[in-house]
C-alpha atoms as a PDB file:
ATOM      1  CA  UNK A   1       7.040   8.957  22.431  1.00  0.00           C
ATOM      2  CA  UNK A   2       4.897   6.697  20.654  1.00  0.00           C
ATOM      3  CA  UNK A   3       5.217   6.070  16.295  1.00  0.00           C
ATOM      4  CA  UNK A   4       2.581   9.023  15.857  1.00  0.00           C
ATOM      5  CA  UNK A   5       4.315  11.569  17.768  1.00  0.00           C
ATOM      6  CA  UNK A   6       7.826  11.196  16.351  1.00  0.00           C
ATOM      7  CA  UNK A   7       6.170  11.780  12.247  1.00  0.00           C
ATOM      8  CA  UNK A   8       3.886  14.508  13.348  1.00  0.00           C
ATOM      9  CA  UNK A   9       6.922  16.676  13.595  1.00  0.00           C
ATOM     10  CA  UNK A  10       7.666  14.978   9.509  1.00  0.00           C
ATOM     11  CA  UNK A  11       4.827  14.829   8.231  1.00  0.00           C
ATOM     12  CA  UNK A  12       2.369  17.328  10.056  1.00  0.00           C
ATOM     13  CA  UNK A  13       1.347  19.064   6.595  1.00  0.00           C
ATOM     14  CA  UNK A  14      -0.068  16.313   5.079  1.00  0.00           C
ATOM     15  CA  UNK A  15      -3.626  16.774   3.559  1.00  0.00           C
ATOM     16  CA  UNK A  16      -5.842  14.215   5.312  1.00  0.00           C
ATOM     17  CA  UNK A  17      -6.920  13.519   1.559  1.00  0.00           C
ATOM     18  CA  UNK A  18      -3.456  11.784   1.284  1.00  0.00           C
ATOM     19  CA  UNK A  19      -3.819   9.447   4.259  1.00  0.00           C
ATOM     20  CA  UNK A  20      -7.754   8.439   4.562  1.00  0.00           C
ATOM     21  CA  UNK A  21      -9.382   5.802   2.717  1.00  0.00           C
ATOM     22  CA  UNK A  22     -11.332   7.032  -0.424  1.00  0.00           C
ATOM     23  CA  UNK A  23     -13.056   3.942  -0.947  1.00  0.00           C
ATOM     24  CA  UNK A  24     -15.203   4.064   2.178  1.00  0.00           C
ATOM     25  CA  UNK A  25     -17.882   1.712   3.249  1.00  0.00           C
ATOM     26  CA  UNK A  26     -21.016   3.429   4.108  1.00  0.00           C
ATOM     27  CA  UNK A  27     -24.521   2.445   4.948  1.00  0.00           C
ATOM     28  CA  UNK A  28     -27.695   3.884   4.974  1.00  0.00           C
ATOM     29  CA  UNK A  29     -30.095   4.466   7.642  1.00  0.00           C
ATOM     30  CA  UNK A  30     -32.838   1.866   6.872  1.00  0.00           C
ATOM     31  CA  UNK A  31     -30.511  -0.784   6.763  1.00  0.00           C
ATOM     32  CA  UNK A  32     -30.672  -3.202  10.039  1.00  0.00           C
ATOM     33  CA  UNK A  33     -28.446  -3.865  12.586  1.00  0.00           C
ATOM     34  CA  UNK A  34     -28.276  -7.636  11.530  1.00  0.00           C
ATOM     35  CA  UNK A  35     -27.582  -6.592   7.714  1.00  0.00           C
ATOM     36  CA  UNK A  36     -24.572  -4.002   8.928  1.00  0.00           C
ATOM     37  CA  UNK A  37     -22.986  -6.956  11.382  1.00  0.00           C
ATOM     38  CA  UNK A  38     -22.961  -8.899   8.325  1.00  0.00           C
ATOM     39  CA  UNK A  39     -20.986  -6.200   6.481  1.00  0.00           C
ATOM     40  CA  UNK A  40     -18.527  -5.421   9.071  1.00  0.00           C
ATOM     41  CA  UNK A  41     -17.696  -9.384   9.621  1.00  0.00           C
ATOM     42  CA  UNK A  42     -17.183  -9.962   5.812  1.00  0.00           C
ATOM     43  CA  UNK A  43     -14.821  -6.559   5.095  1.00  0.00           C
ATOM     44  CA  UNK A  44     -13.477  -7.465   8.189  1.00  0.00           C
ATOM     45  CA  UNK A  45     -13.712  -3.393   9.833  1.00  0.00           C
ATOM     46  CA  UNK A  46     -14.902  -2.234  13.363  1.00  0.00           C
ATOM     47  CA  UNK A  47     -17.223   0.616  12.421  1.00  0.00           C
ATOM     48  CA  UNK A  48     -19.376   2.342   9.572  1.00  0.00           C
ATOM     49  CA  UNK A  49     -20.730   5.768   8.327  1.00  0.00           C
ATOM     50  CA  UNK A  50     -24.429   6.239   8.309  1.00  0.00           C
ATOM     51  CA  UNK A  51     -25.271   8.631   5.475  1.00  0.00           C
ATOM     52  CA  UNK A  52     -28.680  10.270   4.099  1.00  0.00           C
ATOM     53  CA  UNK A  53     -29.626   9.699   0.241  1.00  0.00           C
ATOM     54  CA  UNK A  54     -27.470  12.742  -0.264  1.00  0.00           C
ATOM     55  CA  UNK A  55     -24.695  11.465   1.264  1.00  0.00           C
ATOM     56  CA  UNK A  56     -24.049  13.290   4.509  1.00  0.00           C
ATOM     57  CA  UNK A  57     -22.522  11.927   7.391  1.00  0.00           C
ATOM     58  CA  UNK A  58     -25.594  11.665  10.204  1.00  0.00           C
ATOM     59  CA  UNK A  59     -24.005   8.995  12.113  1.00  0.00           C
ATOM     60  CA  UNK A  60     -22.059   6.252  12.596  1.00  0.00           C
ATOM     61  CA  UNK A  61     -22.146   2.676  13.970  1.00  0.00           C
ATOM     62  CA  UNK A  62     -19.709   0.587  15.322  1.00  0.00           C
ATOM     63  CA  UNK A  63     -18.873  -2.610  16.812  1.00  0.00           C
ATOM     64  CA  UNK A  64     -19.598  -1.490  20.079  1.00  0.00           C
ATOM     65  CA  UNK A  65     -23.070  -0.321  18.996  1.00  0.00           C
ATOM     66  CA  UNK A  66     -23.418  -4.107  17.657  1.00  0.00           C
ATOM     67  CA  UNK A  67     -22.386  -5.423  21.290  1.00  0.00           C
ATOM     68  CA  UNK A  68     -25.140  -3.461  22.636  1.00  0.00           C
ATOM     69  CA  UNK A  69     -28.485  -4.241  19.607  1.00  0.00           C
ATOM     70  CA  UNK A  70     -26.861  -8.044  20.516  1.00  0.00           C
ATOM     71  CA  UNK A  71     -27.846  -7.243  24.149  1.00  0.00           C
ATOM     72  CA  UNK A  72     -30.892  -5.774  23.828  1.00  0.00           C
ATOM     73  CA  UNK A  73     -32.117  -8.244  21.296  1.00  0.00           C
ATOM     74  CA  UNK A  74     -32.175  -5.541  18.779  1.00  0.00           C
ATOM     75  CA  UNK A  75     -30.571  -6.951  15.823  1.00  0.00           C
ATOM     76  CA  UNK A  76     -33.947  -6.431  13.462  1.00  0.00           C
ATOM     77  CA  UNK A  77     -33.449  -2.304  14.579  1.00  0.00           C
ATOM     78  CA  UNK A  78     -33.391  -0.287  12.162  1.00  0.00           C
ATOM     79  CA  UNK A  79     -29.645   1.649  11.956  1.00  0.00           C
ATOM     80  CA  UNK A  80     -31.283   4.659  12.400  1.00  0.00           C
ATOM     81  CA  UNK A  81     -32.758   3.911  15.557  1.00  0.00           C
ATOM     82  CA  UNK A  82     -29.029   2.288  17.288  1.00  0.00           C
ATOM     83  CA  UNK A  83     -26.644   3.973  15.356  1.00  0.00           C
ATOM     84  CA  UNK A  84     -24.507   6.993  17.108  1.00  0.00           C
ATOM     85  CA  UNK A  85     -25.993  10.270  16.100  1.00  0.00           C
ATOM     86  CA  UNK A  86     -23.212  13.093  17.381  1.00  0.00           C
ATOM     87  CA  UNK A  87     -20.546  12.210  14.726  1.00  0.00           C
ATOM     88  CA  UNK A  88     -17.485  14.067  14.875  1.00  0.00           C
ATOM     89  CA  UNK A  89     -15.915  14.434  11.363  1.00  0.00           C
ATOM     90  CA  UNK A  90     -12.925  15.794  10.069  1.00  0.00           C
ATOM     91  CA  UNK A  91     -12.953  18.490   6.817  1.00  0.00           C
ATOM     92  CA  UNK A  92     -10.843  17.383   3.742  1.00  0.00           C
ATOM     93  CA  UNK A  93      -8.939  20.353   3.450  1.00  0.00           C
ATOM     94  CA  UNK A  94      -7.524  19.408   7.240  1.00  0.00           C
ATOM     95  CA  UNK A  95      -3.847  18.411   7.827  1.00  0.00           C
ATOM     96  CA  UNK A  96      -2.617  15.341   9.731  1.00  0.00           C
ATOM     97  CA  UNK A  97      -1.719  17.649  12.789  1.00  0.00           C
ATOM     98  CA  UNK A  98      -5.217  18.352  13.093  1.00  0.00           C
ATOM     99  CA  UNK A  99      -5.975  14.384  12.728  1.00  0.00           C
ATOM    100  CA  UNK A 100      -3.912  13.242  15.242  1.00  0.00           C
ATOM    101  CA  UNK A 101      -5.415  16.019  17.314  1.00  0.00           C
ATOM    102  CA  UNK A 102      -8.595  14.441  16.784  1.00  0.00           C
ATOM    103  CA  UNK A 103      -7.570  10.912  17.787  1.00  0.00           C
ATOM    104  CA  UNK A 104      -5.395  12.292  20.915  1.00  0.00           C
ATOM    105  CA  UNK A 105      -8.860  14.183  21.852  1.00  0.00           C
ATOM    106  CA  UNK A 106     -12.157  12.119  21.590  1.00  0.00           C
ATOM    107  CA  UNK A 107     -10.093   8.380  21.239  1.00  0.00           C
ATOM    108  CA  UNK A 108     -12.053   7.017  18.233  1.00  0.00           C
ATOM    109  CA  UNK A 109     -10.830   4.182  16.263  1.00  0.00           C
ATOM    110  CA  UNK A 110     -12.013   6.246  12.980  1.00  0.00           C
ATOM    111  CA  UNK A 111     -12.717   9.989  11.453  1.00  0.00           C
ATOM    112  CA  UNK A 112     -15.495  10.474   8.700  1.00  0.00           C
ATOM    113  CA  UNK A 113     -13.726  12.872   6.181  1.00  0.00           C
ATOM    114  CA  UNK A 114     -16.330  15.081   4.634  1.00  0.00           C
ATOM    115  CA  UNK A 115     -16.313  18.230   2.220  1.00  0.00           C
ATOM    116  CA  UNK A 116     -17.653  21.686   2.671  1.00  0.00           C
ATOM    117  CA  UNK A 117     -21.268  20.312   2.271  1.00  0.00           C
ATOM    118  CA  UNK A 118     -21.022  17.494   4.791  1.00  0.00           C
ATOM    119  CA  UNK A 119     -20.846  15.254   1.755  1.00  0.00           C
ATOM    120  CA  UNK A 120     -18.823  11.636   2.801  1.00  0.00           C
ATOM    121  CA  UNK A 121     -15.668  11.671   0.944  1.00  0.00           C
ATOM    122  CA  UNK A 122     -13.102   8.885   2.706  1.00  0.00           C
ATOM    123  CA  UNK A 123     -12.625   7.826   6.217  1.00  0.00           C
ATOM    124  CA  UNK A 124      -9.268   8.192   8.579  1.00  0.00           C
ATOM    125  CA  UNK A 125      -8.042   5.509  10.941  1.00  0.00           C
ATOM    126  CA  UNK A 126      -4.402   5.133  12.683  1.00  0.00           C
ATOM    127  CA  UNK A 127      -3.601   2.246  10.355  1.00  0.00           C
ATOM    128  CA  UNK A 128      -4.305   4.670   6.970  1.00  0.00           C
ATOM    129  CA  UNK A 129      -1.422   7.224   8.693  1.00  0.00           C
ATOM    130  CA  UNK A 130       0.712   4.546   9.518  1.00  0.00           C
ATOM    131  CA  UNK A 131      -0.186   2.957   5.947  1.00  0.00           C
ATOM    132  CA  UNK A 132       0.383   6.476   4.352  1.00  0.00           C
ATOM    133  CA  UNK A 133       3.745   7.190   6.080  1.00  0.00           C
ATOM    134  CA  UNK A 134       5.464   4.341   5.089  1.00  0.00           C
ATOM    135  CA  UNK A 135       4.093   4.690   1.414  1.00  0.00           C
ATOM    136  CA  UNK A 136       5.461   8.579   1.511  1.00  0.00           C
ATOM    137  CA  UNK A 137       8.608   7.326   2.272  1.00  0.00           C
ATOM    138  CA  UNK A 138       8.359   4.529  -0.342  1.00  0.00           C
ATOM    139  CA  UNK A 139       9.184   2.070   1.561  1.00  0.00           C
ATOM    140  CA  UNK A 140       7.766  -0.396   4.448  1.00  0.00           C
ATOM    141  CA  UNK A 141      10.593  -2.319   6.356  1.00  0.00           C
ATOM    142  CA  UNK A 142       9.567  -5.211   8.252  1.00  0.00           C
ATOM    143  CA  UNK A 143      11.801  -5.593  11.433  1.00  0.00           C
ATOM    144  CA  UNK A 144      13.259  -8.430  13.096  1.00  0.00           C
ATOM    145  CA  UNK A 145      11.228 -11.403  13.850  1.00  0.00           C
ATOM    146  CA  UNK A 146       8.435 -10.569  11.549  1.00  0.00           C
ATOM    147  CA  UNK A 147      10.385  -9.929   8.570  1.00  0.00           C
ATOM    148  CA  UNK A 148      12.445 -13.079   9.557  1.00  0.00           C
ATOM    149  CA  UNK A 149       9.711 -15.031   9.154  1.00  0.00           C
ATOM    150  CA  UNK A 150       8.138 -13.505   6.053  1.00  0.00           C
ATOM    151  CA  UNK A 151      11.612 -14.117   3.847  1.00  0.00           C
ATOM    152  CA  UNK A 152      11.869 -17.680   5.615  1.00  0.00           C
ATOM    153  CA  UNK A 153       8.164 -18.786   3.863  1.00  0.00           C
ATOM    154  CA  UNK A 154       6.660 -19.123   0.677  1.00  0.00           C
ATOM    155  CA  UNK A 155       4.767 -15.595  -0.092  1.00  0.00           C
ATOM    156  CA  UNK A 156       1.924 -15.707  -1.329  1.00  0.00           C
ATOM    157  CA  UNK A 157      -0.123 -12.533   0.103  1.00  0.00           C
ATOM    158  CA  UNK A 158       1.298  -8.981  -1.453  1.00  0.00           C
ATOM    159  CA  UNK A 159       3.287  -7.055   0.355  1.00  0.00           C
ATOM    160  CA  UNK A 160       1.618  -3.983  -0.236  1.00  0.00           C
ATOM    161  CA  UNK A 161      -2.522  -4.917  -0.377  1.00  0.00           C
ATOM    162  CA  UNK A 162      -2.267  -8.301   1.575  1.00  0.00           C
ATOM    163  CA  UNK A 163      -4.284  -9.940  -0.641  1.00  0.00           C
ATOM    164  CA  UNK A 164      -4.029 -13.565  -2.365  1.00  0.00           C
ATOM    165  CA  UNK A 165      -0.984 -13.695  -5.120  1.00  0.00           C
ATOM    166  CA  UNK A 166      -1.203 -16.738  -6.985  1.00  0.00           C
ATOM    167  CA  UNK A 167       2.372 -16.409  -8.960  1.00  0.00           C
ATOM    168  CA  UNK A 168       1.473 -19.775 -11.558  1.00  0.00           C
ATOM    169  CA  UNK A 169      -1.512 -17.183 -12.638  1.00  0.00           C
ATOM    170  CA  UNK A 170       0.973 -14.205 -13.020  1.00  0.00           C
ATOM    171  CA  UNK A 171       0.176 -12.213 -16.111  1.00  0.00           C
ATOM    172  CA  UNK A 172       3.499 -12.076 -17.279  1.00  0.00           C
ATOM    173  CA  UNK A 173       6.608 -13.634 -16.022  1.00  0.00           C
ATOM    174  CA  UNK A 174      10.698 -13.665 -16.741  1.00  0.00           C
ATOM    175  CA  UNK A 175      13.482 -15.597 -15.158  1.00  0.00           C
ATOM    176  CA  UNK A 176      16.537 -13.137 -14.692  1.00  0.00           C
ATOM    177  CA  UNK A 177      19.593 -14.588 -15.677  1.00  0.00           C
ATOM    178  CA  UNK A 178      22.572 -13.379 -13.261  1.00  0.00           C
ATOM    179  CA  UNK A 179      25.233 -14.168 -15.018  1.00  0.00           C
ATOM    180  CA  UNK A 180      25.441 -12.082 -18.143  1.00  0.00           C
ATOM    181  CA  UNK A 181      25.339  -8.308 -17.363  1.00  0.00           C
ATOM    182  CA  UNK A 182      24.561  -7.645 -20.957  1.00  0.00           C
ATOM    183  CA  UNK A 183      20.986  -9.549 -20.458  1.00  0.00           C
ATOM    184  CA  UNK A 184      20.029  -6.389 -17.798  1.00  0.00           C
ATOM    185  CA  UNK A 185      16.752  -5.282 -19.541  1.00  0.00           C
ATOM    186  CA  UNK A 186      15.405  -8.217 -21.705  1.00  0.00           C
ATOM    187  CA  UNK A 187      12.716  -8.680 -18.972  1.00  0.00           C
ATOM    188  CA  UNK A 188      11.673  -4.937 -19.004  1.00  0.00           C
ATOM    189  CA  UNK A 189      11.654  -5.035 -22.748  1.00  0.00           C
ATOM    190  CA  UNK A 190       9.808  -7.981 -23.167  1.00  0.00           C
ATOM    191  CA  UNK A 191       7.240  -6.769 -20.483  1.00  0.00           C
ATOM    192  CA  UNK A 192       7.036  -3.405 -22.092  1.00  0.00           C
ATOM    193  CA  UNK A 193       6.081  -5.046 -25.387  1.00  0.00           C
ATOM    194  CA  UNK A 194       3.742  -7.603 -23.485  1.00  0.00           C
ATOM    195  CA  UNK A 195       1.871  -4.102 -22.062  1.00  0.00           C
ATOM    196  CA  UNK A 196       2.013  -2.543 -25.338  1.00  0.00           C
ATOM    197  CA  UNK A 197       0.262  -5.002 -26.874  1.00  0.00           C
ATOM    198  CA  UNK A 198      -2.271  -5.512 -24.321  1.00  0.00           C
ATOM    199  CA  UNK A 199      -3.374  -2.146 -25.169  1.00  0.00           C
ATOM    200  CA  UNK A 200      -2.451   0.307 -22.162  1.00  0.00           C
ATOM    201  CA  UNK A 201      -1.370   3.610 -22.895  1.00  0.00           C
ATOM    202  CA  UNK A 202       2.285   4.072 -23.794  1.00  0.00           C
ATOM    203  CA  UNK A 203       3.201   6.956 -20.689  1.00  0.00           C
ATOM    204  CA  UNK A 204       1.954   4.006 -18.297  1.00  0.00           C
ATOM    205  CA  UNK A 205       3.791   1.239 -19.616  1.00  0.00           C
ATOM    206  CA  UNK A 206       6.491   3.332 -19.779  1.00  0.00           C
ATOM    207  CA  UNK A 207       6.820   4.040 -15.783  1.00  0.00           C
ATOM    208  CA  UNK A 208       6.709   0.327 -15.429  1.00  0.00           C
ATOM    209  CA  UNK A 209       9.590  -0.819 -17.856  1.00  0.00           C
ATOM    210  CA  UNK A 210      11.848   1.608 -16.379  1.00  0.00           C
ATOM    211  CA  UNK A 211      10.932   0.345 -12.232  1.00  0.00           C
ATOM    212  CA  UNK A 212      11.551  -3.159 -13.744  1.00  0.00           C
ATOM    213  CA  UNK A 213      14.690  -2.173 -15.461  1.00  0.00           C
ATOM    214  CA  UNK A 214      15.972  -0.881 -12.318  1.00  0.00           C
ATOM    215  CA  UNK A 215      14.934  -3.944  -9.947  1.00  0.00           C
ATOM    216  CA  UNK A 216      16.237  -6.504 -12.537  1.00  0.00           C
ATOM    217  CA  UNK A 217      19.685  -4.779 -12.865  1.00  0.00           C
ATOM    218  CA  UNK A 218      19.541  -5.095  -9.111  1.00  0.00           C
ATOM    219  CA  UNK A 219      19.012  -8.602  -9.147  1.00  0.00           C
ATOM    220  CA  UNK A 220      21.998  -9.076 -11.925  1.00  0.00           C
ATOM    221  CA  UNK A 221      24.417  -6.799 -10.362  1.00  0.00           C
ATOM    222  CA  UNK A 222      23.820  -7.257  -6.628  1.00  0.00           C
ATOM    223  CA  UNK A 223      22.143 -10.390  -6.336  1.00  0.00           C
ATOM    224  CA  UNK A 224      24.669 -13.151  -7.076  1.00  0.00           C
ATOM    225  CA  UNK A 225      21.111 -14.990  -7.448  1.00  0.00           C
ATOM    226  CA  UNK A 226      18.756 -15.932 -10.012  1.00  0.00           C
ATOM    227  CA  UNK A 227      15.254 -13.736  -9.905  1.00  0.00           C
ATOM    228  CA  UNK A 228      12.356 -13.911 -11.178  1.00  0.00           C
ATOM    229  CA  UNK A 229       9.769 -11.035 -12.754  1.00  0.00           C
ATOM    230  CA  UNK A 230       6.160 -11.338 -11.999  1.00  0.00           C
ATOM    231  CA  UNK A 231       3.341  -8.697 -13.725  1.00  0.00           C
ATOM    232  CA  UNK A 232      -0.824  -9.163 -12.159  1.00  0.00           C
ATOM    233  CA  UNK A 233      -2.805  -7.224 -14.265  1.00  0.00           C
ATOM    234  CA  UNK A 234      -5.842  -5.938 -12.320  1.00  0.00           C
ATOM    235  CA  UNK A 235      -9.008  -4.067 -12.894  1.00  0.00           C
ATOM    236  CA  UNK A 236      -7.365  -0.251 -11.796  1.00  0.00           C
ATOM    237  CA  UNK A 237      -3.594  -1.382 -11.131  1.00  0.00           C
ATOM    238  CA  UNK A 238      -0.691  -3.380 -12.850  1.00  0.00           C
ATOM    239  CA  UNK A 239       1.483  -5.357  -9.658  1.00  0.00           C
ATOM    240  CA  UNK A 240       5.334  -5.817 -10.481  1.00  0.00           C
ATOM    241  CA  UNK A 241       7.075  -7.909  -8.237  1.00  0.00           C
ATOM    242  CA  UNK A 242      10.535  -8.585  -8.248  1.00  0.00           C
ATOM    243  CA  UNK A 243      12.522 -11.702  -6.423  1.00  0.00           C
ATOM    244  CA  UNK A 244      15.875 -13.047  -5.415  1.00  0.00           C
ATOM    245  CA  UNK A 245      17.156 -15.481  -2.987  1.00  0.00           C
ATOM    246  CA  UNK A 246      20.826 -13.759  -3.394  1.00  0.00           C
ATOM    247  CA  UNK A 247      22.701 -11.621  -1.380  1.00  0.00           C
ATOM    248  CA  UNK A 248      19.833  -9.129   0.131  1.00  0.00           C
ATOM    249  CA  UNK A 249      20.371  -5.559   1.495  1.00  0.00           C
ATOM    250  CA  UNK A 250      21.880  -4.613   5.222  1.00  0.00           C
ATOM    251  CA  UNK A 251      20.628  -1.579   5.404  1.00  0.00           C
ATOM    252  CA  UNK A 252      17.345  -0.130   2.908  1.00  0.00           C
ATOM    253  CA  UNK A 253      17.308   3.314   4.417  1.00  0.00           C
ATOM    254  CA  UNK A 254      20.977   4.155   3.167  1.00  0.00           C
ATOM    255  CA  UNK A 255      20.638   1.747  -0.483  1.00  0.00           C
ATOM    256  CA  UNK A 256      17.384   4.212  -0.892  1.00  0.00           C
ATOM    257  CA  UNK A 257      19.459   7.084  -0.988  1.00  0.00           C
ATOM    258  CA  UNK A 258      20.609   8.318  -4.343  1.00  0.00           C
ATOM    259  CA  UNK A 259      24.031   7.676  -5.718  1.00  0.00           C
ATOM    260  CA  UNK A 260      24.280   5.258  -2.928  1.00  0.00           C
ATOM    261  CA  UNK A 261      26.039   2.613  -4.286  1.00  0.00           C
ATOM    262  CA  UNK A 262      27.977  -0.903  -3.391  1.00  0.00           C
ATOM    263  CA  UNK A 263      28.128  -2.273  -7.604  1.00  0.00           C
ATOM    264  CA  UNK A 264      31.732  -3.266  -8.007  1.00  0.00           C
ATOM    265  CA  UNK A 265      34.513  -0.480 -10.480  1.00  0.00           C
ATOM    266  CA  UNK A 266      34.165  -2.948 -13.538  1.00  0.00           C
ATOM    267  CA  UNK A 267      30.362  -2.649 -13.384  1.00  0.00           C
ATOM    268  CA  UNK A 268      30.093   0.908 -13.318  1.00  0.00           C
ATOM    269  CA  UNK A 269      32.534   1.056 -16.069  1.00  0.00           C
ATOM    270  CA  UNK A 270      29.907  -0.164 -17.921  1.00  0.00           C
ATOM    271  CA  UNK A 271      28.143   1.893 -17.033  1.00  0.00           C
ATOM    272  CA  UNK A 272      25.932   0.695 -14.092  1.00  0.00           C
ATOM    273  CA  UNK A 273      25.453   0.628 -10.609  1.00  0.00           C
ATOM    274  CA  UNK A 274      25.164   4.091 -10.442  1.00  0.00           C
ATOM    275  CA  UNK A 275      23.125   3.709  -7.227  1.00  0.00           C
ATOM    276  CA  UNK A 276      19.560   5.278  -8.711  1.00  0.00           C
ATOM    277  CA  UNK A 277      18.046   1.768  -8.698  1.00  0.00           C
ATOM    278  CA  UNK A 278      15.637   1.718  -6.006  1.00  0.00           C
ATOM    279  CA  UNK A 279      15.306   6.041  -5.928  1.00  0.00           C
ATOM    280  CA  UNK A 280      14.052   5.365  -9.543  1.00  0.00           C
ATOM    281  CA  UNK A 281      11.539   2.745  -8.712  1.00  0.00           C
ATOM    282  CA  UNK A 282      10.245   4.867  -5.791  1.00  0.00           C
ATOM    283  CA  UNK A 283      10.162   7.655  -8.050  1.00  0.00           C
ATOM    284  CA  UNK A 284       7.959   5.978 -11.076  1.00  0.00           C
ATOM    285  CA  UNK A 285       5.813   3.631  -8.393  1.00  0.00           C
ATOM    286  CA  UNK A 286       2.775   4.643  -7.271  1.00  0.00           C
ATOM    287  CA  UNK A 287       3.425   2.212  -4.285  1.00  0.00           C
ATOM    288  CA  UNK A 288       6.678   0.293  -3.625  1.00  0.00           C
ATOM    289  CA  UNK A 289       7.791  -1.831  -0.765  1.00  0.00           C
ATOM    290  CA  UNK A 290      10.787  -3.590  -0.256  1.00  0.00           C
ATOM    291  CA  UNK A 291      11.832  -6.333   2.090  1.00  0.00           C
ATOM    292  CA  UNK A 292      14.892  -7.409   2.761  1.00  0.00           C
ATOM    293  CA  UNK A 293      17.798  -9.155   5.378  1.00  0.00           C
ATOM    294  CA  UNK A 294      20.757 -10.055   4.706  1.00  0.00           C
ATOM    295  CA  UNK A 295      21.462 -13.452   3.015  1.00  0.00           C
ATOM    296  CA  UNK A 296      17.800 -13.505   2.809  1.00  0.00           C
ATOM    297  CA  UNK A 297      17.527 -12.285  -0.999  1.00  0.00           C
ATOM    298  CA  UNK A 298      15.054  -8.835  -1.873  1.00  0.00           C
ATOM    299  CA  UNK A 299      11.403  -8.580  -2.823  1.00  0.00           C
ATOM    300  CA  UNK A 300      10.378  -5.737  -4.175  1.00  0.00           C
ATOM    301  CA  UNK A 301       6.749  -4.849  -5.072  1.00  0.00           C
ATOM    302  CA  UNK A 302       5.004  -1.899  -6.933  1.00  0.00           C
ATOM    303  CA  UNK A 303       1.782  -0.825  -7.811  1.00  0.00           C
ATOM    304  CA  UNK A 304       0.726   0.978 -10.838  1.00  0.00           C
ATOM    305  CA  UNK A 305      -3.001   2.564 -11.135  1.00  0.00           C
ATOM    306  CA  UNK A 306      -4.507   3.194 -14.416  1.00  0.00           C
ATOM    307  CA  UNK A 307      -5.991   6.113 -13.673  1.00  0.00           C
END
């Protein structure tokens, strides 16, 4: 039983509106085949909607359909004229039962997702259910040799988008010192105020603080390691990001659990460590992902949309 087939059973209720990609790539049909090979190469994706001025989905071209304009010294073609015309598309208001059923059925690498009207509204491939699972559960775990390797290098891409993270051009940043238990929360504080300042709306900045709390408790109580806080403000998200080289986590599935717990008696008599560190930062995230190995330290990220 392949990764699909064991969460169908989980997550089989899932609108498709929760797993596709809203911000599809589209083109339209006048475009050539030259100017659409040029798109794919630079977003780095195998296929395409074709849609009219209104929007509708009236075909779809792919890589394959590149191969063949290549072929037939086509390249100057209009889209129109190459593209695939019998699109199959998937309604929003679909589940991912009926997705999978869709990919199990006609093998496509992708799903237009369109409204009542036909209207383009996202797109669905294996690697947005796969992206969406693991963001459900609020967490992505990277096994073995791969997450060996990751925790043995300098990161620079995010964990969660993939993308460049320069950290000397982070936004905001704190050093979290370990030793003093009574220092847990200076860096959320001092971010919150940073956010404040900058002008974002005090609910927002709110969920953040209280994620950061919780990850740089972690760091002082678990860590037995000195971590750092990084903030990236973007255009429609704030990125927190979290690091230690300390002590790391065996086993994420079970510290993800609430009132799981491994702080020592005198810290909880303090009134921490009451193991709701990383169920809180799922809980206020938008996205979170955590990787960790033992003796390997813990990086946690999150994402925060504006909107």
């Amino acid at each position: 039983m392949n990764i699909l087939e064991k969460v169908q059973k989980i997550f089989s209720d899932m609108k498709v509106t929760e797993i596709m990609n809203h911000d599809v790539i589209y083109v339209l049909p006048n475009r050539t085949i030259a100017q659409v090979k040029e798109i794919l190469r630079i977003k780095r994706i195998s296929g395409v909607p074709v849609v009219n001025n209104e929007r509708k989905v009236i075909g779809i071209i792919s890589i394959e359909d590149i191969i063949k304009s290549i072929e037939a010294n086509k390249l100057n073609e209009k889209v129109e004229n190459q593209m695939t015309k019998r699109v199959v598309t998937i309604n929003y208001n679909e589940t991912l039962r009926t997705v999978l059923q869709y990919f199990e059925k006609y093998g496509y690498g992708r799903f237009p997702v369109v409204d009542e009207n036909g209207k383009l509204v996202g797109i669905v491939t294996k690697n947005d259910i796969l992206g969406a699972i693991a963001m459900k559960l609020g967490i992505l775990y990277l096994h073995d040799e791969r997450r060996k390797r990751v925790l043995d290098s300098e990161i620079e891409k995010s964990l969660i988008t993939g993308g460049e993270i320069n950290k000397l051009n982070a936004d905001y940043y704190f050093k979290i010192d370990y030793f003093d238990i009574n220092s847990i929360g200076i860096g959320a504080a001092n971010l919150k105020n940073f956010l404040l300042e900058k002008g974002f709306e005090e609910k927002f900045v709110r969920r953040i603080a209280i994620s950061t709390y919780e990850a740089e408790a972690n760091v002082v109580i678990h860590s037995g390691s000195i971590g750092e806080i990084y903030c990236f403000i973007n255009d429609d998200n704030i990125v927190i990001r979290v690091e230690d080289r300390g002590k790391g986590i065996e086993n994420i599935e079970l510290a993800m659990k609430e009132g799981y717990t491994t702080a020592p008696d005198h810290v909880r008599e303090l009134g921490f460590g009451a193991g709701m560190g990383l169920p809180n930062m799922k809980r206020y995230a938008d996205k979170m992902v955590v990787l960790s190995e033992k003796g390997k330290g813990v990086i946690i990220e999150m994402v925060f949309f504006k909107n």
